[in-house]
Structure formats: structure tokens, C-alpha cells
PDB file of N, CA and C in Angstrom:
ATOM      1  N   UNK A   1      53.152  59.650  26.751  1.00  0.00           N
ATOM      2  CA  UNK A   1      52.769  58.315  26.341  1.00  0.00           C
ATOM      3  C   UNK A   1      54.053  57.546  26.016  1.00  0.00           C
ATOM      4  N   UNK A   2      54.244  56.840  26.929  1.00  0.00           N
ATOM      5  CA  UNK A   2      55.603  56.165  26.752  1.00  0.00           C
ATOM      6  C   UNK A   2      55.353  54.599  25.575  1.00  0.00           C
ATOM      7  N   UNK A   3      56.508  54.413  24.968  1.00  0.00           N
ATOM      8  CA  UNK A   3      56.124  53.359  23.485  1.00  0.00           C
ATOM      9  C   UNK A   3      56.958  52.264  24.273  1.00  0.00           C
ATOM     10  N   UNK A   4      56.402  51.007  24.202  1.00  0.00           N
ATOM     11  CA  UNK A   4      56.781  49.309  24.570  1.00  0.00           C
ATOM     12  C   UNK A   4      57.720  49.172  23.658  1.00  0.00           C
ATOM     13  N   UNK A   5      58.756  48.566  24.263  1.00  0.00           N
ATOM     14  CA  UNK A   5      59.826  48.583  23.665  1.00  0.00           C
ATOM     15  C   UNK A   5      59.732  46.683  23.085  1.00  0.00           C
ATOM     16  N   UNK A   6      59.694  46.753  21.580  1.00  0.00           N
ATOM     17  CA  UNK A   6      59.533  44.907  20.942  1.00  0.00           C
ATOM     18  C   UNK A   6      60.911  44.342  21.620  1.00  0.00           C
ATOM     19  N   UNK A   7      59.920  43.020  21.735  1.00  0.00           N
ATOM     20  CA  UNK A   7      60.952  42.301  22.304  1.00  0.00           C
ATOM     21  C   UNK A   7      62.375  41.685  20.902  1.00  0.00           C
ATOM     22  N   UNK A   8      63.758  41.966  21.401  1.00  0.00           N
ATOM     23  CA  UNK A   8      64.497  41.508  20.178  1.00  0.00           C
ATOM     24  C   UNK A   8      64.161  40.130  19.837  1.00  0.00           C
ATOM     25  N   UNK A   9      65.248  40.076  18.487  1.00  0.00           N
ATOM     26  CA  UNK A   9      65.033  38.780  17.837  1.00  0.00           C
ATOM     27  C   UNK A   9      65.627  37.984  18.355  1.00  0.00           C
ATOM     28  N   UNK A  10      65.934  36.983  18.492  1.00  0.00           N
ATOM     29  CA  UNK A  10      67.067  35.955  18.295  1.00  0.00           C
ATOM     30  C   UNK A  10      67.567  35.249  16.904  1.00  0.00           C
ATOM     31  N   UNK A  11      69.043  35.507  16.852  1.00  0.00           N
ATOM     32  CA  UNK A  11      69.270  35.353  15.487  1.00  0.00           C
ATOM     33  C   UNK A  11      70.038  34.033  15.540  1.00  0.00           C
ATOM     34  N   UNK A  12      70.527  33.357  14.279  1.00  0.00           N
ATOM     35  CA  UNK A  12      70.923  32.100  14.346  1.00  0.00           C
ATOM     36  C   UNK A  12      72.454  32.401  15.169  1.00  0.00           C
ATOM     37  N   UNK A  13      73.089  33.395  14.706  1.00  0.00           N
ATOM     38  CA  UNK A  13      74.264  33.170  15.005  1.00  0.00           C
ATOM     39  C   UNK A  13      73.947  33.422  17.076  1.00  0.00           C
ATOM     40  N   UNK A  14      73.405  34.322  17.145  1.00  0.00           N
ATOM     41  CA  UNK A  14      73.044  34.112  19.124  1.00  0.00           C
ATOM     42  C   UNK A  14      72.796  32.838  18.901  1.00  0.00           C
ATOM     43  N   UNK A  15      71.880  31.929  18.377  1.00  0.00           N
ATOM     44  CA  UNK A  15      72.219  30.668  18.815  1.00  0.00           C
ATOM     45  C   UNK A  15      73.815  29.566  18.751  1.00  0.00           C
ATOM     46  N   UNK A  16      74.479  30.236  18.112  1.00  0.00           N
ATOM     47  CA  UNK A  16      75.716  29.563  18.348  1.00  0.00           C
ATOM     48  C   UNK A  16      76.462  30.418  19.174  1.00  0.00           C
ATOM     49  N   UNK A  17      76.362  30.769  19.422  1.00  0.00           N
ATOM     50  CA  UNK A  17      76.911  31.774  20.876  1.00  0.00           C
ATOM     51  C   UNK A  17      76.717  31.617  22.314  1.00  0.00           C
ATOM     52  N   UNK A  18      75.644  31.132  22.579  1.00  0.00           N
ATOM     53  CA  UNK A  18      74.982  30.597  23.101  1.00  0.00           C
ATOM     54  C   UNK A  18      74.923  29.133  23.366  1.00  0.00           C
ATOM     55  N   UNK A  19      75.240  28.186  22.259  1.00  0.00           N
ATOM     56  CA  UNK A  19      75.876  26.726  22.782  1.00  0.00           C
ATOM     57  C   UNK A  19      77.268  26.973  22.962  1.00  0.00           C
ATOM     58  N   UNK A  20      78.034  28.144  22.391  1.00  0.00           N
ATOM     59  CA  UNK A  20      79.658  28.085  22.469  1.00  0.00           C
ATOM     60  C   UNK A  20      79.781  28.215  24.271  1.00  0.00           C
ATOM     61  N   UNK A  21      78.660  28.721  24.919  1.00  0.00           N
ATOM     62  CA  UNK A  21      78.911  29.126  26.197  1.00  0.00           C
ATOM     63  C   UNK A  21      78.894  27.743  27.029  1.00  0.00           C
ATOM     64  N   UNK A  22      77.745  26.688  26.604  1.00  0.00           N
ATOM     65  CA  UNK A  22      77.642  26.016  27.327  1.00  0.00           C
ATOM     66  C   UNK A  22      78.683  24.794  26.741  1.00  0.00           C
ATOM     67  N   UNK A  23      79.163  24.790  25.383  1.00  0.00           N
ATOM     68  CA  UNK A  23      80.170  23.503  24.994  1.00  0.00           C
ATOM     69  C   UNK A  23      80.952  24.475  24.883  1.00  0.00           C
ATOM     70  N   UNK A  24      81.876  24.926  25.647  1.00  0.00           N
ATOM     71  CA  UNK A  24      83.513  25.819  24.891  1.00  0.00           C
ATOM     72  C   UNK A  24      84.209  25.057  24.667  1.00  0.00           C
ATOM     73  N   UNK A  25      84.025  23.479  24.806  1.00  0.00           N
ATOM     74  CA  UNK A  25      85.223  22.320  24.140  1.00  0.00           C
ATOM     75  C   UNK A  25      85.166  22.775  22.680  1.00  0.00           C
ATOM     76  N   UNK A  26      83.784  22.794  22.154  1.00  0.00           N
ATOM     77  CA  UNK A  26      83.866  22.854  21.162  1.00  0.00           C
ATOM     78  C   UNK A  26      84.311  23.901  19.895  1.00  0.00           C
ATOM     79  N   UNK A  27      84.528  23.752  18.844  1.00  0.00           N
ATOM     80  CA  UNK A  27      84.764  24.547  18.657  1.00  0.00           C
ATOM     81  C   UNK A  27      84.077  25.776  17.483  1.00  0.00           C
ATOM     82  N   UNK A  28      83.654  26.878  17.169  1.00  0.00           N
ATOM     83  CA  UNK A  28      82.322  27.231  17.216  1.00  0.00           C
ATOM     84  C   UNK A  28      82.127  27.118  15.552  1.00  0.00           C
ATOM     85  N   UNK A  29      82.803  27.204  14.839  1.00  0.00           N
ATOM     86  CA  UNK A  29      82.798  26.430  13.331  1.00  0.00           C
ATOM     87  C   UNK A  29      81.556  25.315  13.262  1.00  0.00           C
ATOM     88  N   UNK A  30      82.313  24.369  14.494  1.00  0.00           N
ATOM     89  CA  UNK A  30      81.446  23.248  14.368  1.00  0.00           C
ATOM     90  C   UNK A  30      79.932  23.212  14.959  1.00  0.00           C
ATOM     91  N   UNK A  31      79.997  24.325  16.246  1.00  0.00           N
ATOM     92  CA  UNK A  31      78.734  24.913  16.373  1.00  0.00           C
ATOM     93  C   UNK A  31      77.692  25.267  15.437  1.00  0.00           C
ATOM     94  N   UNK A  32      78.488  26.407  14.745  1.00  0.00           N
ATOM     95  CA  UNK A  32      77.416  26.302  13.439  1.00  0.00           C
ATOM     96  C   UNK A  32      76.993  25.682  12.425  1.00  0.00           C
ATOM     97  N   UNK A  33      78.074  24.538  12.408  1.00  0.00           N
ATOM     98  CA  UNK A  33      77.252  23.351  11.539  1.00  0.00           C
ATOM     99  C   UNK A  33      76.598  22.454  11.606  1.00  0.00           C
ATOM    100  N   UNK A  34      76.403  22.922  13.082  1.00  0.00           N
ATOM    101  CA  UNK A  34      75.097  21.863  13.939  1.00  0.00           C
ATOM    102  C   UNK A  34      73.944  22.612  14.275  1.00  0.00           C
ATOM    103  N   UNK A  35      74.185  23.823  14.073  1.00  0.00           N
ATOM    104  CA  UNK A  35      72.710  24.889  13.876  1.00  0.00           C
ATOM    105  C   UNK A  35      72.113  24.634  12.809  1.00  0.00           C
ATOM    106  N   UNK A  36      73.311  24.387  11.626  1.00  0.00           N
ATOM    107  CA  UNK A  36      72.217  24.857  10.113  1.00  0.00           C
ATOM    108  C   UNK A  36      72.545  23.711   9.657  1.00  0.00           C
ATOM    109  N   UNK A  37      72.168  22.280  10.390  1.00  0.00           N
ATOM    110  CA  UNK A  37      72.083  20.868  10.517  1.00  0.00           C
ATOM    111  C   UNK A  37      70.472  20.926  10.480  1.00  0.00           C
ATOM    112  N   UNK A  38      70.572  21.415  12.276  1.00  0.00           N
ATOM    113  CA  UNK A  38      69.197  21.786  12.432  1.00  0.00           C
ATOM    114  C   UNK A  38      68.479  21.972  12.066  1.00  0.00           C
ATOM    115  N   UNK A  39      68.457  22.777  11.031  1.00  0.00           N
ATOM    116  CA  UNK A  39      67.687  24.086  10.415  1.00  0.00           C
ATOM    117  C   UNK A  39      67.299  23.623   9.188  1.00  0.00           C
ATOM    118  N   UNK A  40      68.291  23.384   8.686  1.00  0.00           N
ATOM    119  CA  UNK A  40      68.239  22.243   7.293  1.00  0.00           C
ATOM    120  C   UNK A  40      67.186  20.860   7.453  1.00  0.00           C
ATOM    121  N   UNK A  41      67.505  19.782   8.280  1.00  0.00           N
ATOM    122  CA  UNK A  41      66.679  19.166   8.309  1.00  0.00           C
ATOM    123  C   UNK A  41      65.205  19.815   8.712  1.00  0.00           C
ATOM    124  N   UNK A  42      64.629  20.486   9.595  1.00  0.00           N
ATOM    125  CA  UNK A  42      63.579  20.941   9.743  1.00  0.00           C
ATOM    126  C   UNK A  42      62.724  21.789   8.449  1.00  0.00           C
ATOM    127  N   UNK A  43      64.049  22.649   7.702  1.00  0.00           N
ATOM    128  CA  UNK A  43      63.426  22.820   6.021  1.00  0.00           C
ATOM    129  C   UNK A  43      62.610  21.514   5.258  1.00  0.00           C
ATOM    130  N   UNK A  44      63.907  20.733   5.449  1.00  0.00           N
ATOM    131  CA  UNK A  44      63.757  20.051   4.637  1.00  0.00           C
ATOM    132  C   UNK A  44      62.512  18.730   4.922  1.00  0.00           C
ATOM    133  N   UNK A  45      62.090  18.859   5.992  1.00  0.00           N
ATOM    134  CA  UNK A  45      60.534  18.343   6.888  1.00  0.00           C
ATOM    135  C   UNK A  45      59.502  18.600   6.310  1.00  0.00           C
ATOM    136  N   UNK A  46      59.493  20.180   6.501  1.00  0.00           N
ATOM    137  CA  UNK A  46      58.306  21.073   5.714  1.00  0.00           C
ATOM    138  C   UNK A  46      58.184  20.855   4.619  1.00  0.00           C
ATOM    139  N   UNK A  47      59.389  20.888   3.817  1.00  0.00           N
ATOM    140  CA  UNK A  47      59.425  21.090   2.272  1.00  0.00           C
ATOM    141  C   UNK A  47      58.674  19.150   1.528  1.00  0.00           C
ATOM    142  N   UNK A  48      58.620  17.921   2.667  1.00  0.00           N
ATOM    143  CA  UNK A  48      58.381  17.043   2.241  1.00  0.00           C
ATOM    144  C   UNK A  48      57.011  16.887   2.807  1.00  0.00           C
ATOM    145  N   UNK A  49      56.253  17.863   3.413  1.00  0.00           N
ATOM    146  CA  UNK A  49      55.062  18.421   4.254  1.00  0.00           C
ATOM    147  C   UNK A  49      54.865  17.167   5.406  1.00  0.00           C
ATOM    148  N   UNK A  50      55.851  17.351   6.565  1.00  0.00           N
ATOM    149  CA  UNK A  50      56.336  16.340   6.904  1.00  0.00           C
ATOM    150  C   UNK A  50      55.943  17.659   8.429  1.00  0.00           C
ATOM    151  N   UNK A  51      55.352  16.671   9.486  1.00  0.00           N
ATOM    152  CA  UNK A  51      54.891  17.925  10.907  1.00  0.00           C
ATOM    153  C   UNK A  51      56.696  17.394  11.605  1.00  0.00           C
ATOM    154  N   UNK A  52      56.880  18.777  11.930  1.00  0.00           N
ATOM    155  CA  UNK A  52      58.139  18.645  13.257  1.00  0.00           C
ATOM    156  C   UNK A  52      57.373  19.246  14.708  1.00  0.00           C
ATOM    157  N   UNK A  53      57.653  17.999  15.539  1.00  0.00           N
ATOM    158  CA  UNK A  53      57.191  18.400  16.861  1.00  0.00           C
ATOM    159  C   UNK A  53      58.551  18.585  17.708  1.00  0.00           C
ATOM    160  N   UNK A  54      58.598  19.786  18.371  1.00  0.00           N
ATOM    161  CA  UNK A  54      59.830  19.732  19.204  1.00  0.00           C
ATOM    162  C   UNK A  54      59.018  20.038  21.071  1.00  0.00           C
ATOM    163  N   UNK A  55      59.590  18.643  21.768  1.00  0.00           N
ATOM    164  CA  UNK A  55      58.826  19.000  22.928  1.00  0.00           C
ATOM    165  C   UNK A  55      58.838  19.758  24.047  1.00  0.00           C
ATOM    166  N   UNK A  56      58.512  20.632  24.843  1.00  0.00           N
ATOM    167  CA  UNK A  56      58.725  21.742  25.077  1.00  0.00           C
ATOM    168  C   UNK A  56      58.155  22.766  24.417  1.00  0.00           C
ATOM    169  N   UNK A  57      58.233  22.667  23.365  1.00  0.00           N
ATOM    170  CA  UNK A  57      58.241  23.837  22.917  1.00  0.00           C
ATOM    171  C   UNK A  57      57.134  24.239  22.017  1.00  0.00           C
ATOM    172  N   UNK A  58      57.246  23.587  20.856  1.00  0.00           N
ATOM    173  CA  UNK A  58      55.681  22.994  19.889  1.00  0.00           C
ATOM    174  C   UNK A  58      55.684  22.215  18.720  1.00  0.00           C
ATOM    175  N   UNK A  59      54.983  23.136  17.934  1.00  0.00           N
ATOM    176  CA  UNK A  59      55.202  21.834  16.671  1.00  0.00           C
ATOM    177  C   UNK A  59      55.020  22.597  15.710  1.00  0.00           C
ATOM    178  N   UNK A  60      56.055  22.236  14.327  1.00  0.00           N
ATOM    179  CA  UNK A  60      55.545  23.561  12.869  1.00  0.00           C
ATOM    180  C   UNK A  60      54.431  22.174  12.160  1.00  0.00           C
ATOM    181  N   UNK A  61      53.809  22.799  11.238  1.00  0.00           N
ATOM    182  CA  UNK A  61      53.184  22.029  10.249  1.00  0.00           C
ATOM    183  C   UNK A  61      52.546  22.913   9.536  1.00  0.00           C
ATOM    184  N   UNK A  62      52.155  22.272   8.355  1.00  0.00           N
ATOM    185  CA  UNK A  62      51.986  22.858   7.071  1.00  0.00           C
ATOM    186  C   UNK A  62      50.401  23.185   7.086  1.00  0.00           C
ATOM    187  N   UNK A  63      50.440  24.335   6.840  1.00  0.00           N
ATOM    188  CA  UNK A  63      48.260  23.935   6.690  1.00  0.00           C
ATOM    189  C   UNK A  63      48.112  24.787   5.054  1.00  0.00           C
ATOM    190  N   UNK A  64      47.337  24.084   4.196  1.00  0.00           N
ATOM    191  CA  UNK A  64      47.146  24.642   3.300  1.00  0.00           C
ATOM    192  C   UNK A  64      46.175  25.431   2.570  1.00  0.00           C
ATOM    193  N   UNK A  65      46.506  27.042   2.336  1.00  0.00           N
ATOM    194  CA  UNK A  65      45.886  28.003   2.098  1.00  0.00           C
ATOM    195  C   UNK A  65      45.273  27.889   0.503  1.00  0.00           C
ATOM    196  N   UNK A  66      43.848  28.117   0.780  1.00  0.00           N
ATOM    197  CA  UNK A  66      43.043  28.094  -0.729  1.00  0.00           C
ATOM    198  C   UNK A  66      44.036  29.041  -1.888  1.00  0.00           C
ATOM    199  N   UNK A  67      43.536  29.036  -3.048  1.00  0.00           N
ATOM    200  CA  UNK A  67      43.794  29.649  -3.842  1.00  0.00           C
ATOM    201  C   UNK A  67      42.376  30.863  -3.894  1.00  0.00           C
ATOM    202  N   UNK A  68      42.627  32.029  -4.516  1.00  0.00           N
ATOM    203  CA  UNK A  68      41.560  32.612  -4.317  1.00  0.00           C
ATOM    204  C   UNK A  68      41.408  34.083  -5.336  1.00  0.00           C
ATOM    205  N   UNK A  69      40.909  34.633  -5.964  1.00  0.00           N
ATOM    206  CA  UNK A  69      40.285  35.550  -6.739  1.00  0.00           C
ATOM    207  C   UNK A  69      40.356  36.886  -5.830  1.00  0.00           C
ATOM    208  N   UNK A  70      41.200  37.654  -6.738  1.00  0.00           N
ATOM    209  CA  UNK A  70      41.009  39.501  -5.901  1.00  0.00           C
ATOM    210  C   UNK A  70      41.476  40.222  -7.037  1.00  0.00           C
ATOM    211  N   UNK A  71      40.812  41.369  -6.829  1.00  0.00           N
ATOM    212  CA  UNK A  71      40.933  42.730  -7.798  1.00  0.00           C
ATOM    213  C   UNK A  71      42.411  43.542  -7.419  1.00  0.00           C
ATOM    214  N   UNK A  72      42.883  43.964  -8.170  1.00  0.00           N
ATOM    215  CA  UNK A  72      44.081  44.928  -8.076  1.00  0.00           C
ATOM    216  C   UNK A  72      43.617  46.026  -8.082  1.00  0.00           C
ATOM    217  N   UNK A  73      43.801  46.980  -6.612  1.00  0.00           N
ATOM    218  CA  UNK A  73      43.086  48.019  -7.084  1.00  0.00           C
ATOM    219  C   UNK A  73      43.916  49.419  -7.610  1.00  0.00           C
ATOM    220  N   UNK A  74      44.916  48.926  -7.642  1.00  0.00           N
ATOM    221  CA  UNK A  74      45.606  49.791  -8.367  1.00  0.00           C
ATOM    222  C   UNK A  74      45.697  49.707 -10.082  1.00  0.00           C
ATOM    223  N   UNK A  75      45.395  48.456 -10.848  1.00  0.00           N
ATOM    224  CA  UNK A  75      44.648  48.436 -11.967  1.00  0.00           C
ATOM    225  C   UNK A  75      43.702  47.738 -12.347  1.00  0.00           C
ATOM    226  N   UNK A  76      42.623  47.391 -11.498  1.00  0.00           N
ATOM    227  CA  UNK A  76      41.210  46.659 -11.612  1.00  0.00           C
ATOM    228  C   UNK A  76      41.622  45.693 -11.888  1.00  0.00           C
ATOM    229  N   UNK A  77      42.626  44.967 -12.377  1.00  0.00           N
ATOM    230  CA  UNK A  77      42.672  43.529 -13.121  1.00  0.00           C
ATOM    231  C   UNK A  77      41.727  42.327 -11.822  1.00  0.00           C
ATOM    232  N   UNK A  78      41.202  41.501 -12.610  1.00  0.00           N
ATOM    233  CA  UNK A  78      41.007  40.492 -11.839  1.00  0.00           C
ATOM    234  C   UNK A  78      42.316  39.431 -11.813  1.00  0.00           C
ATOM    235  N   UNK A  79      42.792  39.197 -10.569  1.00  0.00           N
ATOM    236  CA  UNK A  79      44.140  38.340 -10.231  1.00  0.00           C
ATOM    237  C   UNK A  79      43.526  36.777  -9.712  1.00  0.00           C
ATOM    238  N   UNK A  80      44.373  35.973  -9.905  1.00  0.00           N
ATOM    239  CA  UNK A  80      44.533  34.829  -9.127  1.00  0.00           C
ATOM    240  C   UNK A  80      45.334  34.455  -8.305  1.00  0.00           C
ATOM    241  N   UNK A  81      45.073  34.430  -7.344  1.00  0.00           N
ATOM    242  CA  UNK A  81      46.327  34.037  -6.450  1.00  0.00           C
ATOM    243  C   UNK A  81      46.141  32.307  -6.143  1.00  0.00           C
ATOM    244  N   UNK A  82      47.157  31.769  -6.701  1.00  0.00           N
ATOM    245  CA  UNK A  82      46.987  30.119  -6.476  1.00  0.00           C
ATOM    246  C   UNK A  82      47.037  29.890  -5.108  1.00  0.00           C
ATOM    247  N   UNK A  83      46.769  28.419  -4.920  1.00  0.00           N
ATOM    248  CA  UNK A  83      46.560  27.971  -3.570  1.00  0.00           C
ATOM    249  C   UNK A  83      48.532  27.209  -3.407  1.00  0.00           C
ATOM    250  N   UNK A  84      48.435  27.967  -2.327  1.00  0.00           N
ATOM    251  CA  UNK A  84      49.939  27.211  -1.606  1.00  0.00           C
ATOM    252  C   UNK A  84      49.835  26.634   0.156  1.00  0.00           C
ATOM    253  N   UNK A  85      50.797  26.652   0.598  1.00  0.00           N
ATOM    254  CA  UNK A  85      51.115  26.512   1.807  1.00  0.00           C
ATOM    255  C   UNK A  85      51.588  27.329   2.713  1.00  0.00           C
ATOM    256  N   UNK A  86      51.265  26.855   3.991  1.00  0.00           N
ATOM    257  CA  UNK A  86      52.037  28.054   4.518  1.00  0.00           C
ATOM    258  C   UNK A  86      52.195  27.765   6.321  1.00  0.00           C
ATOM    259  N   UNK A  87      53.665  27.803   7.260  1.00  0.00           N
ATOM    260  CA  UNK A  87      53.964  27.441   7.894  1.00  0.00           C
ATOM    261  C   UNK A  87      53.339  27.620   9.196  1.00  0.00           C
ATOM    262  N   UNK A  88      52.672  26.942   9.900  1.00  0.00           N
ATOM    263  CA  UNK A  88      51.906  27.037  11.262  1.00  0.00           C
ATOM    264  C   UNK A  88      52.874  26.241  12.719  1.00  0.00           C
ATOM    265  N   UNK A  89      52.704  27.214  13.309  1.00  0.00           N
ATOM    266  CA  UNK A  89      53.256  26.875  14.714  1.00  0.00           C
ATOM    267  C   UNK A  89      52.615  26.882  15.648  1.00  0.00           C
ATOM    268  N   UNK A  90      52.496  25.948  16.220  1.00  0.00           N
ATOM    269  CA  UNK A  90      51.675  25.768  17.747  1.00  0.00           C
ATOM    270  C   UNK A  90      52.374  25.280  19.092  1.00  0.00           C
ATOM    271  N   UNK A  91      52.367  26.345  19.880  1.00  0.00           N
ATOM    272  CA  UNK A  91      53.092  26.402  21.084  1.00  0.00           C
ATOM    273  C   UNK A  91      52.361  25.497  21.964  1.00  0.00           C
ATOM    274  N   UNK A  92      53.880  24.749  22.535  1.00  0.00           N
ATOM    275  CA  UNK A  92      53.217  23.741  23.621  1.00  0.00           C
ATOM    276  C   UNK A  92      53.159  23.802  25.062  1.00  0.00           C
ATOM    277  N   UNK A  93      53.076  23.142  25.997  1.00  0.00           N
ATOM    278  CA  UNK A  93      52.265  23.488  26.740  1.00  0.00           C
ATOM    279  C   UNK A  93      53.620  24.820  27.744  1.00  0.00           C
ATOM    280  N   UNK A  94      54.360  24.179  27.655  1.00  0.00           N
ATOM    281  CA  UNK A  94      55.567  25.210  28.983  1.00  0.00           C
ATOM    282  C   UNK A  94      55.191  26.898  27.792  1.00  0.00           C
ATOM    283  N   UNK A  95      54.914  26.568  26.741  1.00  0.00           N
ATOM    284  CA  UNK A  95      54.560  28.340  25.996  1.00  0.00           C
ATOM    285  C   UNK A  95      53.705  28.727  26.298  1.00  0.00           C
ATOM    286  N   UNK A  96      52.555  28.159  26.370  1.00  0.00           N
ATOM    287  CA  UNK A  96      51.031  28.898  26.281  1.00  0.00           C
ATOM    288  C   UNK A  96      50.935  29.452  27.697  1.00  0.00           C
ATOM    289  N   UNK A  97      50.283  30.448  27.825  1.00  0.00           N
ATOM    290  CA  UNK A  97      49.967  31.341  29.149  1.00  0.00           C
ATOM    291  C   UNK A  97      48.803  30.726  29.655  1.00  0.00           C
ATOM    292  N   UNK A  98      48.081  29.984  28.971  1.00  0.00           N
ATOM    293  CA  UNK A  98      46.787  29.628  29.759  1.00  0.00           C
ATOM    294  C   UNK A  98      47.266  27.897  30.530  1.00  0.00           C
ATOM    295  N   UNK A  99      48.420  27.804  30.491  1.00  0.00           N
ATOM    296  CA  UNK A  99      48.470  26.060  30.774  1.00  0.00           C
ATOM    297  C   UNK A  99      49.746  26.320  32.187  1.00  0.00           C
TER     298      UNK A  99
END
């Protein structure tokens, strides 16, 4: 029984590795301060519950999860877990397999 091998990650820094290939004018310092430009503003989207659509590709937005009542069953307590948020992504159309 042979095991599927997960597909790797992509990490931020492959992404500056990766523009260093296609801008080598530049220089890659400045690469990465245009990644976690990126990255930063798109935090900082969410964090104002603000939707980012990127086209191609999809869109994050916020959908917000109830708060809700559960037992610990490792000491019966009754818990609360408050209601927060939590980050949703929806792949657009060049992602989805059915389009």
C-alpha cells in the first residue's frame, strides 16, 4: 500500500525567491519588503473585517462563528466558548475543478 505523498507548502520566503528570479534587478531585501507589504496590508483588511478579492485566484473574508456551550470531558466543567471570527477562502474560477 503505497502512501500519497502531501503536496509541500509554499513558504513566504519561496515567495521571494521566486520574484528574485523574475526581478534580479532587484534587490531581494527589497523583495521581502514587498511580500510582508503584502501580507500586512491583507492582515490588516481582515483585522478591519474588510473582504480581499484577489482575481484569479479568490477572495478571503471573514464569516462569523457563533459562540457556543460544551462540556470538558476531561473535567465535566460546562465551558463557553465565545463567538469570534474566522478566515474563509473561496477559490475563483482558474481554482475550482468544476469551472
Amino acid at each position: 500500500m503505497g502512501f500519497e505523498q502531501q503536496p509541500q507548502s509554499i513558504l513566504k520566503g519561496d515567495l521571494v525567491v521566486q520574484l528574485q528570479q523574475g526581478f534580479s534587478q532587484h534587490l531581494k531585501k527589497d523583495l521581502e519588503t514587498v511580500v510582508d507589504l503584502v501580507f500586512d496590508a491583507m492582515t490588516s483588511a481582515l483585522k478591519e473585517k474588510r473582504k480581499i478579492e484577489i482575481r484569479g485566484i479568490g477572495s478571503f473574508s471573514l464569516h462569523r462563528q457563533k459562540g457556543r456551550k460544551f462540556v470538558n470531558p476531561k473535567t465535566g466543567l460546562l465551558t463557553v466558548c465565545p463567538s469570534s471570527y474566522r478566515v474563509v477562502f473561496k477559490a475563483g474560477k482558474n481554482l475550482r475543478s468544476d469551472g
